[in-house]
N, C-alpha and C. Protein backbone atom coordinates (compact mmCIF):
# COMPACT_ATOMS: atom_id res chain seq x y z
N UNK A 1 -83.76 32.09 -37.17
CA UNK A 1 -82.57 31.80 -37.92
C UNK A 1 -82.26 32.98 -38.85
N UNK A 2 -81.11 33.01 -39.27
CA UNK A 2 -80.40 34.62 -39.85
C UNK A 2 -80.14 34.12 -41.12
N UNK A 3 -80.91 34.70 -42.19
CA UNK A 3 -80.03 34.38 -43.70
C UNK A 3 -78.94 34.83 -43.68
N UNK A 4 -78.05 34.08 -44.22
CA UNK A 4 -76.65 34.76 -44.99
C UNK A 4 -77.11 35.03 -46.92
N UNK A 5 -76.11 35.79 -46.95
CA UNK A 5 -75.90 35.69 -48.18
C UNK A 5 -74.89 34.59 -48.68
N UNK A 6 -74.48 34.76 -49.85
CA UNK A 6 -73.37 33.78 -50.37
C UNK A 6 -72.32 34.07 -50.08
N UNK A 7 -71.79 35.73 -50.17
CA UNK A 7 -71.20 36.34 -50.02
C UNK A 7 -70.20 35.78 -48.10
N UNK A 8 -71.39 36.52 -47.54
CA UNK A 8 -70.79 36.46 -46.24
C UNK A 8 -70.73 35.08 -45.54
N UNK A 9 -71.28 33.71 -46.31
CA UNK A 9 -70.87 32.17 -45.56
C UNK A 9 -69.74 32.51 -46.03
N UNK A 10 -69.07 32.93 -47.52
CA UNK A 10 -67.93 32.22 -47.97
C UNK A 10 -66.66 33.05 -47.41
N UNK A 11 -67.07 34.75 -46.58
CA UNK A 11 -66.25 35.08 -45.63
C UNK A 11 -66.01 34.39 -44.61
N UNK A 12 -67.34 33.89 -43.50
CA UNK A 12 -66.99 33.45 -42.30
C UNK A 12 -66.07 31.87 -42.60
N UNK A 13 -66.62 31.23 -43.76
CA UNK A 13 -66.03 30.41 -43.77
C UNK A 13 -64.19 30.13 -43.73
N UNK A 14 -63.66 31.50 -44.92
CA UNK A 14 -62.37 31.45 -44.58
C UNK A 14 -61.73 32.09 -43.39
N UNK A 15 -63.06 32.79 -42.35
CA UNK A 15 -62.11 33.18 -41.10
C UNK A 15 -61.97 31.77 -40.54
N UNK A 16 -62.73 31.41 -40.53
CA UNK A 16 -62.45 29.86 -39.58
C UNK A 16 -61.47 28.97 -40.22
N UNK A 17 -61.62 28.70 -41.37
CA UNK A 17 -60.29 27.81 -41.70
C UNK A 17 -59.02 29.03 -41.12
N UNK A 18 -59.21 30.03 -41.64
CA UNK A 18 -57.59 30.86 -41.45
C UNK A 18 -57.33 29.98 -39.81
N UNK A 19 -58.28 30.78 -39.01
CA UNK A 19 -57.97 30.18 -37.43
C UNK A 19 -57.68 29.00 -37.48
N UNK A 20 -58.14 27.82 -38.26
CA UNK A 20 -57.28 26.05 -38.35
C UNK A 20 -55.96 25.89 -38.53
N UNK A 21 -55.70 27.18 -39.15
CA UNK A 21 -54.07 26.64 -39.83
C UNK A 21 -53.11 26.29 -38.44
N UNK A 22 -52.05 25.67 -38.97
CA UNK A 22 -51.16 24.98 -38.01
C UNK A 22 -50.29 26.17 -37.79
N UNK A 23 -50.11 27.11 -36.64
CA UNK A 23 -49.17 28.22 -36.54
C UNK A 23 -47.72 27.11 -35.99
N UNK A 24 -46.78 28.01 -36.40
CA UNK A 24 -45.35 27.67 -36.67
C UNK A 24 -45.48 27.46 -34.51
N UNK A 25 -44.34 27.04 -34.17
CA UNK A 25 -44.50 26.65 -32.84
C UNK A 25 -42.78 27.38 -32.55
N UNK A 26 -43.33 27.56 -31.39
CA UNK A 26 -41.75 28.16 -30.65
C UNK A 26 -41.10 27.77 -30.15
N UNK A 27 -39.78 28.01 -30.88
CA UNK A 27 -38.56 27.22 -30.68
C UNK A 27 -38.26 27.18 -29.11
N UNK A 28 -37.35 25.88 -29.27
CA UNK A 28 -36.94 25.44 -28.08
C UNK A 28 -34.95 25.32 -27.93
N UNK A 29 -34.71 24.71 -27.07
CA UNK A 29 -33.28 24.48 -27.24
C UNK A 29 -32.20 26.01 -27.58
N UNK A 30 -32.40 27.05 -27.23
CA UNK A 30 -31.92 28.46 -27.93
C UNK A 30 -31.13 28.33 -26.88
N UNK A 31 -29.74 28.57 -27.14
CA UNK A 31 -28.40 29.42 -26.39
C UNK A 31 -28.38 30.56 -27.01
N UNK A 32 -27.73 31.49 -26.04
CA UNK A 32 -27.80 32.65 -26.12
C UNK A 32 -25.71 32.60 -26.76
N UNK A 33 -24.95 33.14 -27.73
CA UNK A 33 -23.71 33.09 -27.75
C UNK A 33 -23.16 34.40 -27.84
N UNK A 34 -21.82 33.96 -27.31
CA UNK A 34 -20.68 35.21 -27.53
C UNK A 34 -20.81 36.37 -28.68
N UNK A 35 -20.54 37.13 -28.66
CA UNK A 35 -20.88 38.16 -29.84
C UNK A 35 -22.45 38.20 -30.35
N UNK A 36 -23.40 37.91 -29.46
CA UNK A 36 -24.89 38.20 -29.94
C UNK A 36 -25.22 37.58 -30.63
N UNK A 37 -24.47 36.18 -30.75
CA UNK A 37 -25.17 35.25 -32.04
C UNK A 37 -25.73 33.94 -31.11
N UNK A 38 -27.16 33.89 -31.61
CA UNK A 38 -28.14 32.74 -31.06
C UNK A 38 -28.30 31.54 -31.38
N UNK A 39 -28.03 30.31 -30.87
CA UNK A 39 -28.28 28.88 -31.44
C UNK A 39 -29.39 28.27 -31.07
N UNK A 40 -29.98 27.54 -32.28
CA UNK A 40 -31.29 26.81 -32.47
C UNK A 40 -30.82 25.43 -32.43
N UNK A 41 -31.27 24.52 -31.70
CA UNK A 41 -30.64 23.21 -31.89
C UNK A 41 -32.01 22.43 -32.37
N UNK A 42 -31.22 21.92 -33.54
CA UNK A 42 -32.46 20.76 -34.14
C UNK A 42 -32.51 19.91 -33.55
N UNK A 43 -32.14 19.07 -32.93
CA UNK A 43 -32.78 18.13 -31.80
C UNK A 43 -33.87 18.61 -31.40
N UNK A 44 -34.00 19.88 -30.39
CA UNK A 44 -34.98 20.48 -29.91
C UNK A 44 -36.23 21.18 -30.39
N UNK A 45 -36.06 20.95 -31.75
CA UNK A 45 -37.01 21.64 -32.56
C UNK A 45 -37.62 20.56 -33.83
N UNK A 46 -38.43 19.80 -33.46
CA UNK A 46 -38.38 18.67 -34.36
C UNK A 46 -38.97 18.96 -35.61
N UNK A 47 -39.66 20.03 -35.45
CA UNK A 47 -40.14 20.64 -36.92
C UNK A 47 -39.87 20.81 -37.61
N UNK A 48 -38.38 21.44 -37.61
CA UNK A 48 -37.62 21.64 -38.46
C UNK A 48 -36.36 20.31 -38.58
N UNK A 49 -37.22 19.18 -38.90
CA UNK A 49 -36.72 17.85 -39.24
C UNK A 49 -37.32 17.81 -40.97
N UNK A 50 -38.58 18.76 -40.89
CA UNK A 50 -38.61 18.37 -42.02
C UNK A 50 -39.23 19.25 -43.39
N UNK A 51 -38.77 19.55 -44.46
CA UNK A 51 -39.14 20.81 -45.57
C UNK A 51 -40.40 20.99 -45.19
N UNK A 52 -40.30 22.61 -44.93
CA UNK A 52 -41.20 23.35 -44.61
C UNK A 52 -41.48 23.56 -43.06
N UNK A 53 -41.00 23.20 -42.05
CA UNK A 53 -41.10 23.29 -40.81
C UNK A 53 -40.82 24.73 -40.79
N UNK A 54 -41.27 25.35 -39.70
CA UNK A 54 -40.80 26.51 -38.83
C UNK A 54 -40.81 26.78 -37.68
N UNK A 55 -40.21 27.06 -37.02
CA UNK A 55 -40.11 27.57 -35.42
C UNK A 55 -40.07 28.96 -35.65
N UNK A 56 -40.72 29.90 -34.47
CA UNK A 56 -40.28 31.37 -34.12
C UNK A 56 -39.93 31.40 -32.79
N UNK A 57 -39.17 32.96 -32.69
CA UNK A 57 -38.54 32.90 -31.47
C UNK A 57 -37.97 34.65 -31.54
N UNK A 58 -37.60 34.94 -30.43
CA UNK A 58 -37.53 36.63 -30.44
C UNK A 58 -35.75 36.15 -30.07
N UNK A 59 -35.79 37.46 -30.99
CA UNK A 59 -34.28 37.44 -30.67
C UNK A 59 -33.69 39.35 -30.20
N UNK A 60 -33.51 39.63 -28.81
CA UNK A 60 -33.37 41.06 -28.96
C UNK A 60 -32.80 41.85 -30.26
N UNK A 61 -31.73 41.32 -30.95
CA UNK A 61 -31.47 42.19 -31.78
C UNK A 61 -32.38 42.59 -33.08
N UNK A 62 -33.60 41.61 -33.39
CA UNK A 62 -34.00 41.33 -34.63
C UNK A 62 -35.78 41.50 -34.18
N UNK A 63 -35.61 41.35 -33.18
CA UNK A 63 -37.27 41.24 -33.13
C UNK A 63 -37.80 39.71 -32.77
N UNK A 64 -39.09 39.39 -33.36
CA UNK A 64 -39.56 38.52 -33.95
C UNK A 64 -38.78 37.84 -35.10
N UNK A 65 -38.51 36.61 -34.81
CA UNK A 65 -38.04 36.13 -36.42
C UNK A 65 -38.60 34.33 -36.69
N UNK A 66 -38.60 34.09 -38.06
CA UNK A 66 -38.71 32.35 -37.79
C UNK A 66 -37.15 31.73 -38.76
N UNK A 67 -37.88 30.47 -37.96
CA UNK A 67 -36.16 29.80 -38.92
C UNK A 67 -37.02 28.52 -39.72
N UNK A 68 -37.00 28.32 -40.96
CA UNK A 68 -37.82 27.67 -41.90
C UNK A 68 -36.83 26.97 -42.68
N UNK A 69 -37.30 25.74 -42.77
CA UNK A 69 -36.47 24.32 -43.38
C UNK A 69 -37.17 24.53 -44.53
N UNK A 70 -36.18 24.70 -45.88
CA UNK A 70 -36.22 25.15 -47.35
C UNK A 70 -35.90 24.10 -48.19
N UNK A 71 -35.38 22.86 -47.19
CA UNK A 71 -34.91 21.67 -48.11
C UNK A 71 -34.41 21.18 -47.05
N UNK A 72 -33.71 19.49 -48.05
CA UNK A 72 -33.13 18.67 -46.87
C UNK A 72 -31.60 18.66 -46.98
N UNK A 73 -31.17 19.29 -47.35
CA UNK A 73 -29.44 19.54 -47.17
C UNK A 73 -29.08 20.16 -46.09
N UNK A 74 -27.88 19.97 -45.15
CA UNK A 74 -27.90 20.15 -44.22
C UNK A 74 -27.75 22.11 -44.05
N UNK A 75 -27.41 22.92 -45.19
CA UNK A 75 -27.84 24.13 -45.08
C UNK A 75 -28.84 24.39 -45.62
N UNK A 76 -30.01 23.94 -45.79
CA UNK A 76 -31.50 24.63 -46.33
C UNK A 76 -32.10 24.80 -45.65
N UNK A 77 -31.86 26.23 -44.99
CA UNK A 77 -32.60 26.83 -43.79
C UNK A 77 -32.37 28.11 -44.44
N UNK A 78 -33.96 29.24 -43.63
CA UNK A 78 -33.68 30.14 -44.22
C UNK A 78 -34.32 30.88 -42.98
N UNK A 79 -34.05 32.06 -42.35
CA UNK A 79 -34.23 32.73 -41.24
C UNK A 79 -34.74 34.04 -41.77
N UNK A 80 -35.81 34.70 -41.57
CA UNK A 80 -36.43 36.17 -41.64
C UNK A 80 -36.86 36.85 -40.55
N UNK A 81 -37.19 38.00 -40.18
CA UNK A 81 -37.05 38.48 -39.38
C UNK A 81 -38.86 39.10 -39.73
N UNK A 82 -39.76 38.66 -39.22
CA UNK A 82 -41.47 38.59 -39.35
C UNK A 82 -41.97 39.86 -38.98
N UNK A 83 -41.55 41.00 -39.19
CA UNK A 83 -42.23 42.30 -39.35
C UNK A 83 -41.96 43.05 -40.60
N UNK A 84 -43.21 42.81 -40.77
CA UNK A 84 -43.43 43.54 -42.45
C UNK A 84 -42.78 44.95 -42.64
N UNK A 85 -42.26 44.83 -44.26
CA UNK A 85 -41.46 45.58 -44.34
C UNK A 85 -42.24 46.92 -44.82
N UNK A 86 -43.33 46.76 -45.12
CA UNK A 86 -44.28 47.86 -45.41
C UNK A 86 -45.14 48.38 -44.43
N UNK A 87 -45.66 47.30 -43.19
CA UNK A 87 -46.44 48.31 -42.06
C UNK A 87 -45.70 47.97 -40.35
N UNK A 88 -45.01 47.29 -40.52
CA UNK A 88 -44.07 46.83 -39.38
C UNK A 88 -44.87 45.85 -38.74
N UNK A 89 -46.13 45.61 -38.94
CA UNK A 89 -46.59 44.35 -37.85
C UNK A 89 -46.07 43.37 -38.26
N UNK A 90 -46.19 42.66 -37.08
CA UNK A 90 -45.72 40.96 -36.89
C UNK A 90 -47.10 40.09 -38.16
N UNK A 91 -45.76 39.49 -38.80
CA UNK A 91 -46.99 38.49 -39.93
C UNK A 91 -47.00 37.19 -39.22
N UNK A 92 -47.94 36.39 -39.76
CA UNK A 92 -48.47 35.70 -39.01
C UNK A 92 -48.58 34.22 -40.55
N UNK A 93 -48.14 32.89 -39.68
CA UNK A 93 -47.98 31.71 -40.49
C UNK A 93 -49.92 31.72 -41.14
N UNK A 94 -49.67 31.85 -42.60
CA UNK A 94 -51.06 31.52 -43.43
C UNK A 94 -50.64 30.75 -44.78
N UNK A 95 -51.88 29.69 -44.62
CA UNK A 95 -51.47 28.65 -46.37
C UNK A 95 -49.95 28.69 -46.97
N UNK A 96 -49.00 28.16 -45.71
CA UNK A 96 -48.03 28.13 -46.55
C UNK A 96 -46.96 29.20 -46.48
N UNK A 97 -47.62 30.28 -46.10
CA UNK A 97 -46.82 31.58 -46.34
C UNK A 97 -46.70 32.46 -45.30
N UNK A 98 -46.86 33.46 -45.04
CA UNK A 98 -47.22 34.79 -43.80
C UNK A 98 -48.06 35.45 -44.50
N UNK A 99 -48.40 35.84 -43.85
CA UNK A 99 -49.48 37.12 -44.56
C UNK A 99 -49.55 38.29 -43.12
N UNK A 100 -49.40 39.72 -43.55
CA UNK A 100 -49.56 40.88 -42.31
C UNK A 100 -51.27 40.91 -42.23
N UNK A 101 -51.30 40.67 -40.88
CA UNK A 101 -52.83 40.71 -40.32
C UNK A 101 -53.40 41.94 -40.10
N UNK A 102 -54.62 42.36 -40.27
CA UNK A 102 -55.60 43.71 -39.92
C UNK A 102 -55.52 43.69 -38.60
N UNK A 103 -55.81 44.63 -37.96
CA UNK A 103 -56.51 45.45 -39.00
C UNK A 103 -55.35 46.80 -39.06
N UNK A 104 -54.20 46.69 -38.29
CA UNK A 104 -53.15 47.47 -38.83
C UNK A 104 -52.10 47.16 -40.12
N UNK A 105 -52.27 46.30 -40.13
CA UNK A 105 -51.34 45.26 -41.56
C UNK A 105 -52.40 45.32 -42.83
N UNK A 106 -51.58 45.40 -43.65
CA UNK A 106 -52.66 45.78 -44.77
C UNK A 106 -52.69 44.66 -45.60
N UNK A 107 -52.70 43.55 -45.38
CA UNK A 107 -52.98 42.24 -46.19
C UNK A 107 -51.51 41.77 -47.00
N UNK A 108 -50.79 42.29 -46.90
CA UNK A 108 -49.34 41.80 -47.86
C UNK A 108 -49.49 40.14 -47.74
N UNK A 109 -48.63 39.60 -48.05
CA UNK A 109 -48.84 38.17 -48.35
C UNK A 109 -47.11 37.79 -48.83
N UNK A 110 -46.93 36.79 -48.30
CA UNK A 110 -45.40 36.46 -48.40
C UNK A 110 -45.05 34.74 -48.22
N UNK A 111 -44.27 34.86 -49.61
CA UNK A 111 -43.97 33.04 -49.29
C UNK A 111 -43.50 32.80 -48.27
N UNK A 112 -43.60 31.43 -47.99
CA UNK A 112 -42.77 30.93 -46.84
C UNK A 112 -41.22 31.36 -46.68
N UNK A 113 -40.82 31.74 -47.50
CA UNK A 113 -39.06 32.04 -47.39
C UNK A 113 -39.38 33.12 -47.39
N UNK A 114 -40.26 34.23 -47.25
CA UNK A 114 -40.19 35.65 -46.88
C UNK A 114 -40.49 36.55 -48.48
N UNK A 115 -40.28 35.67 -49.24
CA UNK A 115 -40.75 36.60 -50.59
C UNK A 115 -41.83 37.44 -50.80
N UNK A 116 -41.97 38.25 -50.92
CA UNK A 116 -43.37 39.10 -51.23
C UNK A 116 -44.39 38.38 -52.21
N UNK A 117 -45.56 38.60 -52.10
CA UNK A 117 -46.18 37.18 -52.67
C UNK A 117 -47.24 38.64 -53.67
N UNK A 118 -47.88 39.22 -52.31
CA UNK A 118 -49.20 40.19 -52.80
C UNK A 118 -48.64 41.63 -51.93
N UNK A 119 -48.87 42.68 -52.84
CA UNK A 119 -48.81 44.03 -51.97
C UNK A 119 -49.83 44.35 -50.98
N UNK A 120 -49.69 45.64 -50.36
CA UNK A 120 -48.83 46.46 -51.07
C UNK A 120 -47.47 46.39 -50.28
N UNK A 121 -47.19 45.70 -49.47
CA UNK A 121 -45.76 45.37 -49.97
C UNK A 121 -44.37 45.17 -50.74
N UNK A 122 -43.42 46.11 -50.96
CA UNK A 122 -43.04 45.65 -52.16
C UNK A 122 -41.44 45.29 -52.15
N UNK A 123 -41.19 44.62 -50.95
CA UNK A 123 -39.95 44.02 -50.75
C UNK A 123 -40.33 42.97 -49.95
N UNK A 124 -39.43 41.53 -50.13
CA UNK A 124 -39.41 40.43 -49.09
C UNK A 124 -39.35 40.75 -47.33
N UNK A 125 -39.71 40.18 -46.83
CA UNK A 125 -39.34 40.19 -45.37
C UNK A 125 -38.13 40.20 -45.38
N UNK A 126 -37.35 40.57 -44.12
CA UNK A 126 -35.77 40.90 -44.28
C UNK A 126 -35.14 39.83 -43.61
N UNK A 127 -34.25 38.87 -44.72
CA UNK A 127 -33.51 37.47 -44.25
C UNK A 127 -32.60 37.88 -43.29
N UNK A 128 -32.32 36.93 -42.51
CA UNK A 128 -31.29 37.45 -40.93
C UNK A 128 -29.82 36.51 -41.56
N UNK A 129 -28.53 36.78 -41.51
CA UNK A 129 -27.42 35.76 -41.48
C UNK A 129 -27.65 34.92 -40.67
N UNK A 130 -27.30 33.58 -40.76
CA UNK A 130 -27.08 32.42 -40.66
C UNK A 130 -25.95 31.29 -41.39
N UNK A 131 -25.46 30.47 -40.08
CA UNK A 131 -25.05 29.51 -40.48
C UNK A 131 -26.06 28.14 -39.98
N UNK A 132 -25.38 27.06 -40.51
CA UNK A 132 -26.45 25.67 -40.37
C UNK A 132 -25.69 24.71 -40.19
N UNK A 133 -25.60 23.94 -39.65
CA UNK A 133 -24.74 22.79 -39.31
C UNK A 133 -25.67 21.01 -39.25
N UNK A 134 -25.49 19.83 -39.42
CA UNK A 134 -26.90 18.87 -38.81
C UNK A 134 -27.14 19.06 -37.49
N UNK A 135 -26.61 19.73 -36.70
CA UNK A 135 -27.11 19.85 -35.00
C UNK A 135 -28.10 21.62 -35.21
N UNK A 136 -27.69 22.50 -35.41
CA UNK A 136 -27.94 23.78 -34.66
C UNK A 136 -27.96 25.05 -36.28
N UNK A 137 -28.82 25.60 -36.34
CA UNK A 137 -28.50 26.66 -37.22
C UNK A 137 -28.37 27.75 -36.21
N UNK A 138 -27.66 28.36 -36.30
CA UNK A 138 -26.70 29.61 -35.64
C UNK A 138 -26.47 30.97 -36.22
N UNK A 139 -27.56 31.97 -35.65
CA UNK A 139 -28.16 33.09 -36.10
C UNK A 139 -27.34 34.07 -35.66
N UNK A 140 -26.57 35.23 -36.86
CA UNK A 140 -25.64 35.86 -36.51
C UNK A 140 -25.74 37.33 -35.85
């Protein structure tokens, strides 16, 4: 049997919860529209039934992006576009928030609405236009 220290249980321990977390799930229901603008239909995305849900989904013009329920009014949605604005990798759903993963991402940390949380980061993820309707938020 292998001693640990204290140190390194209380690392392995948060790699394994990190790996538990619930990653955001990929959207469904997407039309592709006229002038390059994409529709998400909430029917098809039941996650985003309710504060705090997220779906991701690639959109050619934007990359990677998610669309995150910010409230329950029928516009509290908020859409970012999930490559860090400080090392360009794709961030990844953690406690709530994103955080840019190693070992090319240098740990930034970002609320769920894309805010910069921890550097070295030092701008939000970049919000995409949107409209929102009760059927479909519709990414411009």
């Amino acid at each position: 049997m292998i001693a640990l220290s204290r140190r390194q249980f209380i690392c392995g321990s948060a790699a394994v919860a990190a790996l538990a977390t619930t990653p955001a799930i990929a959207a469904s229901g997407i039309k592709n529209l006229p002038g390059g603008k994409t529709e998400v239909s909430l029917a098809a995305n039941k996650a985003l039934a309710k504060v705090g849900g997220v779906v991701e989904l690639s959109i050619k013009k934007y990359g990677k992006v998610a669309v995150i329920r910010t409230s329950s009014s029928t516009k509290g949605f908020a859409v970012v576009n999930l490559a860090c604005p400080h090392a360009g990798v794709i961030v990844q759903q953690n406690n709530g928030g994103w955080v840019c993963p190693g070992p090319r991402g240098h740990g930034s940390e970002f609320g769920l609405n894309g805010a910069v949380k921890v550097g070295p980061a030092n701008s939000a993820l970049k919000p995409i236009k949107f409209t929102a309707t009760s059927k479909a938020v519709t990414i411009a």
